[in-house]
Protein backbone atom coordinates (compact mmCIF):
# COMPACT_ATOMS: atom_id res chain seq x y z
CA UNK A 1 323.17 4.78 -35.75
CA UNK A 2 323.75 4.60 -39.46
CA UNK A 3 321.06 6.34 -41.55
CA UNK A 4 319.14 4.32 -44.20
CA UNK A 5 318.79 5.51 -47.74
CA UNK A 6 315.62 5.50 -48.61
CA UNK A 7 314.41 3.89 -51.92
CA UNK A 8 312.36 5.71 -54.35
CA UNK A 9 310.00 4.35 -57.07
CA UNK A 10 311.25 4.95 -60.30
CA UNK A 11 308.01 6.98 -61.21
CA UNK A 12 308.64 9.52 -64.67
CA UNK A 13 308.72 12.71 -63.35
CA UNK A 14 306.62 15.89 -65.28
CA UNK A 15 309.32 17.90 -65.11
CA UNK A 16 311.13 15.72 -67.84
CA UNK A 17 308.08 16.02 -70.77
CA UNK A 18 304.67 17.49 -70.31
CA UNK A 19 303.31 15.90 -73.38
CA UNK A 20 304.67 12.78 -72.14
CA UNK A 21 301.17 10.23 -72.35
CA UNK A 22 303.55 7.29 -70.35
CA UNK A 23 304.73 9.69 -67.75
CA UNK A 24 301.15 10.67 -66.80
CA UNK A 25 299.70 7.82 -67.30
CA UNK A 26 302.87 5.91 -64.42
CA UNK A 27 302.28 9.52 -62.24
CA UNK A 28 298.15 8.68 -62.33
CA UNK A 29 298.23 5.26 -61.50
CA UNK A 30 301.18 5.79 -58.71
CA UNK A 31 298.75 8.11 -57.39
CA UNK A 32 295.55 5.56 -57.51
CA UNK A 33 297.43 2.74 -56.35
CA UNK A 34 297.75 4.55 -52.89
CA UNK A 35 294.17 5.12 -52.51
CA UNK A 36 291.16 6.28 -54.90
CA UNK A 37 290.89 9.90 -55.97
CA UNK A 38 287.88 11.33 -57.57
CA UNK A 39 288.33 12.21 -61.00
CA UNK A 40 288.94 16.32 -60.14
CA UNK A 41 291.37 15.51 -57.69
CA UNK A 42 293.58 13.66 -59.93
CA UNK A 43 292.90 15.82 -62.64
CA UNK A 44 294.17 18.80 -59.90
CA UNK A 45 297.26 16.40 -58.86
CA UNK A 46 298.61 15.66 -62.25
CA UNK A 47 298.30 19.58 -63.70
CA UNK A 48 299.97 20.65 -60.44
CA UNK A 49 302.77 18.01 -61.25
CA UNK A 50 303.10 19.84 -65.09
CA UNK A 51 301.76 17.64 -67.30
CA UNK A 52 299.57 19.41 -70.28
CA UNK A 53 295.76 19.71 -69.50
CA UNK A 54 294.36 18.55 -72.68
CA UNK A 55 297.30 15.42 -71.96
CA UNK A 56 295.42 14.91 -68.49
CA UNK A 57 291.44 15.20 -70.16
CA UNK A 58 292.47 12.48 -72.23
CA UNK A 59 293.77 10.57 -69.83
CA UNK A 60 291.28 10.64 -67.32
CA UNK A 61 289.05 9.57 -69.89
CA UNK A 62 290.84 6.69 -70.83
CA UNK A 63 291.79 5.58 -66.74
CA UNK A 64 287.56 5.85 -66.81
CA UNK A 65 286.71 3.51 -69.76
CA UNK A 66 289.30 0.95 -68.32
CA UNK A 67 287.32 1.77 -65.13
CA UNK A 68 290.63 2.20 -63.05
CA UNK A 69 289.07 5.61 -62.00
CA UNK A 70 285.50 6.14 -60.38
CA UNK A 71 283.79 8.95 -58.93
CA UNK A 72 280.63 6.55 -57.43
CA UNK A 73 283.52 3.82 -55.49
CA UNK A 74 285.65 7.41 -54.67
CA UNK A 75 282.43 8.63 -53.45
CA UNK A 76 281.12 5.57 -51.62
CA UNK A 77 285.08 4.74 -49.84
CA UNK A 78 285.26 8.35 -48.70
CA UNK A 79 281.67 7.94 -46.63
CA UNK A 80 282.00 5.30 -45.68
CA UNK A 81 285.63 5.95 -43.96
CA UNK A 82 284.91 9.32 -42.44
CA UNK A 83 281.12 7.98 -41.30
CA UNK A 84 283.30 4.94 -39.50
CA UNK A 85 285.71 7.96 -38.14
CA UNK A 86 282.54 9.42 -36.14
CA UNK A 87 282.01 12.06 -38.81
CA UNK A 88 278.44 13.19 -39.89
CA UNK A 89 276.99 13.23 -43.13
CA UNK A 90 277.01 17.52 -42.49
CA UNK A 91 280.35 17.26 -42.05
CA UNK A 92 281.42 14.75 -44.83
CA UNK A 93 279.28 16.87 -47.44
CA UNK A 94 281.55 19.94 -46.87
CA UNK A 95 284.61 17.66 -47.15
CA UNK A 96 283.26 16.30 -50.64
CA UNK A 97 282.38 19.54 -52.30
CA UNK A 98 285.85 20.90 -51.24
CA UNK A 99 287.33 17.79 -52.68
CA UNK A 100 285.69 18.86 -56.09
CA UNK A 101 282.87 16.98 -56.32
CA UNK A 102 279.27 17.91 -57.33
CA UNK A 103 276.19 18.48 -54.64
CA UNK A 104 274.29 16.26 -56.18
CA UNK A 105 276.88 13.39 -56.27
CA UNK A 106 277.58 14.11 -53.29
CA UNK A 107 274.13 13.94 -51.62
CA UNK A 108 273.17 10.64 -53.76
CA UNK A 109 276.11 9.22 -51.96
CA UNK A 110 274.94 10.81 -48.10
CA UNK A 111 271.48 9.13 -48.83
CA UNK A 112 273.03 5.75 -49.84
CA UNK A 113 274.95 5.42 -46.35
CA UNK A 114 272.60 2.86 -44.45
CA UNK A 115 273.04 3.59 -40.52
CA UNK A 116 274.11 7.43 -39.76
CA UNK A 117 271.96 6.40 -36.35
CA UNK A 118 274.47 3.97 -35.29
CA UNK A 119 277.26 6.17 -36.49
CA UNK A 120 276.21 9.06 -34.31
CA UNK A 121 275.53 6.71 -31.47
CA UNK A 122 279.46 5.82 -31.47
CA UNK A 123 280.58 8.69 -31.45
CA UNK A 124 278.21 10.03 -28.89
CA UNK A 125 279.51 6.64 -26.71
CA UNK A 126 282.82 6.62 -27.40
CA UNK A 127 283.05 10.48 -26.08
CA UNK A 128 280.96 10.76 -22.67
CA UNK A 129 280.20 6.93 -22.68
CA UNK A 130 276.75 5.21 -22.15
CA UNK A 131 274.50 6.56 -20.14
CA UNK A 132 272.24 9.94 -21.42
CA UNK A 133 272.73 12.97 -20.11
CA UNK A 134 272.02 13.68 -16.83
CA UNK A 135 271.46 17.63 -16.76
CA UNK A 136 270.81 20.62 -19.45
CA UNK A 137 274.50 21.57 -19.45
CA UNK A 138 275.45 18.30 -20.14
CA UNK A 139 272.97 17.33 -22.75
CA UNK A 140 273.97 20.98 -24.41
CA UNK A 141 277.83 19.65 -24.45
CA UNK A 142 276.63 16.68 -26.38
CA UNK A 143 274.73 18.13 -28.56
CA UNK A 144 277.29 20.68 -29.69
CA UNK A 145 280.24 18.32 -29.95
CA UNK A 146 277.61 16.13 -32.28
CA UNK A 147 277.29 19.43 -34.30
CA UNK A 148 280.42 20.01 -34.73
CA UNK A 149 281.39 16.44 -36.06
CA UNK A 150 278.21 17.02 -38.56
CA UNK A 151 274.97 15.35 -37.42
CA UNK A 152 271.87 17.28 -38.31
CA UNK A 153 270.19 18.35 -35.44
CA UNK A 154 267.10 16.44 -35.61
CA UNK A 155 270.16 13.25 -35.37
CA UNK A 156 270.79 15.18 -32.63
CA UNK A 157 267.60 15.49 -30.81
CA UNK A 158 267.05 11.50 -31.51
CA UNK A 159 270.42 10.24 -30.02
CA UNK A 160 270.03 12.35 -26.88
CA UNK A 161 266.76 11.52 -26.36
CA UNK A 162 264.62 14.71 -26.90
CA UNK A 163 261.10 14.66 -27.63
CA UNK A 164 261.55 15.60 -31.87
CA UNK A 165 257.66 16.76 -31.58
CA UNK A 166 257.50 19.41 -29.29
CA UNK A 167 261.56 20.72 -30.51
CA UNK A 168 262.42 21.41 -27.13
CA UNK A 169 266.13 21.64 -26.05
CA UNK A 170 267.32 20.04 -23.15
């Protein structure tokens, strides 16, 4: 079987000029055109490639005015993708603040998902199926495989049924 070459984008390399405002600016928009990035993570991506910080501040700044780079659409994409992968908003909070982002950002962007109901319900379905659970042990199994994908317990407690008032387990 012959072995194909494989083609790679002419993309400026850091390694060439770390001052270089065209190199970062080709290396930045490489990066965005594959998916978005919140402004830290590119910021992170480009420094670890060797372009000059103060190079990187600036152009961040300027991939913002021409609004090619957005924290509130990086922040609304990643929800909504990891809330449509069964993941709860527990869950998706730790994955923001490790991607860089702010509490506060990402919290305004938690509350701003419609349906985490519906989400948990999919999951919860698409793991043990349909029907409720039939016995403690089972209803226990739920709940802590919920947990674990991040849905607050009183999510929890909701989706399996449990009487939220009196906050009895199963």
């Amino acid at each position: 079987m012959p072995t194909q070459k494989r083609r790679s984008l002419s993309i400026p390399r850091a390694d060439s000029d770390p001052f270089d405002p065209r190199a970062a600016r080709a290396a930045a928009l490489a990066a965005l055109s594959r998916r978005d990035h919140s402004s830290h993570e590119l910021r992170h991506k480009l420094i670890a490639k060797g372009y000059e910080a103060a190079l990187v501040d600036e152009l961040l700044e300027r991939l913002r005015a021409d609004r090619l780079l957005d924290d509130r659409r990086y922040l609304e994409s990643f929800v909504a993708y990891h809330a449509g992968r069964g993941q709860g908003p527990h869950r998706i909070r730790s994955d923001l603040l490790k991607s860089g982002m702010q509490p506060a950002q990402a919290d305004a962007a938690l509350e701003a998902y419609p349906d985490w109901g519906a989400q948990l319900k999919r999951a919860r379905e698409k793991k043990f199926g349909t029907s409720p659970p039939t016995n403690y042990a089972d209803g226990q199994r739920q709940a802590r495989f919920l947990a674990y994908r991040g849905f607050t317990s009183a999510q929890i407690r909701a989706a399996l049924g449990v009487d939220t008032d009196l906050n009895v387990d199963l």
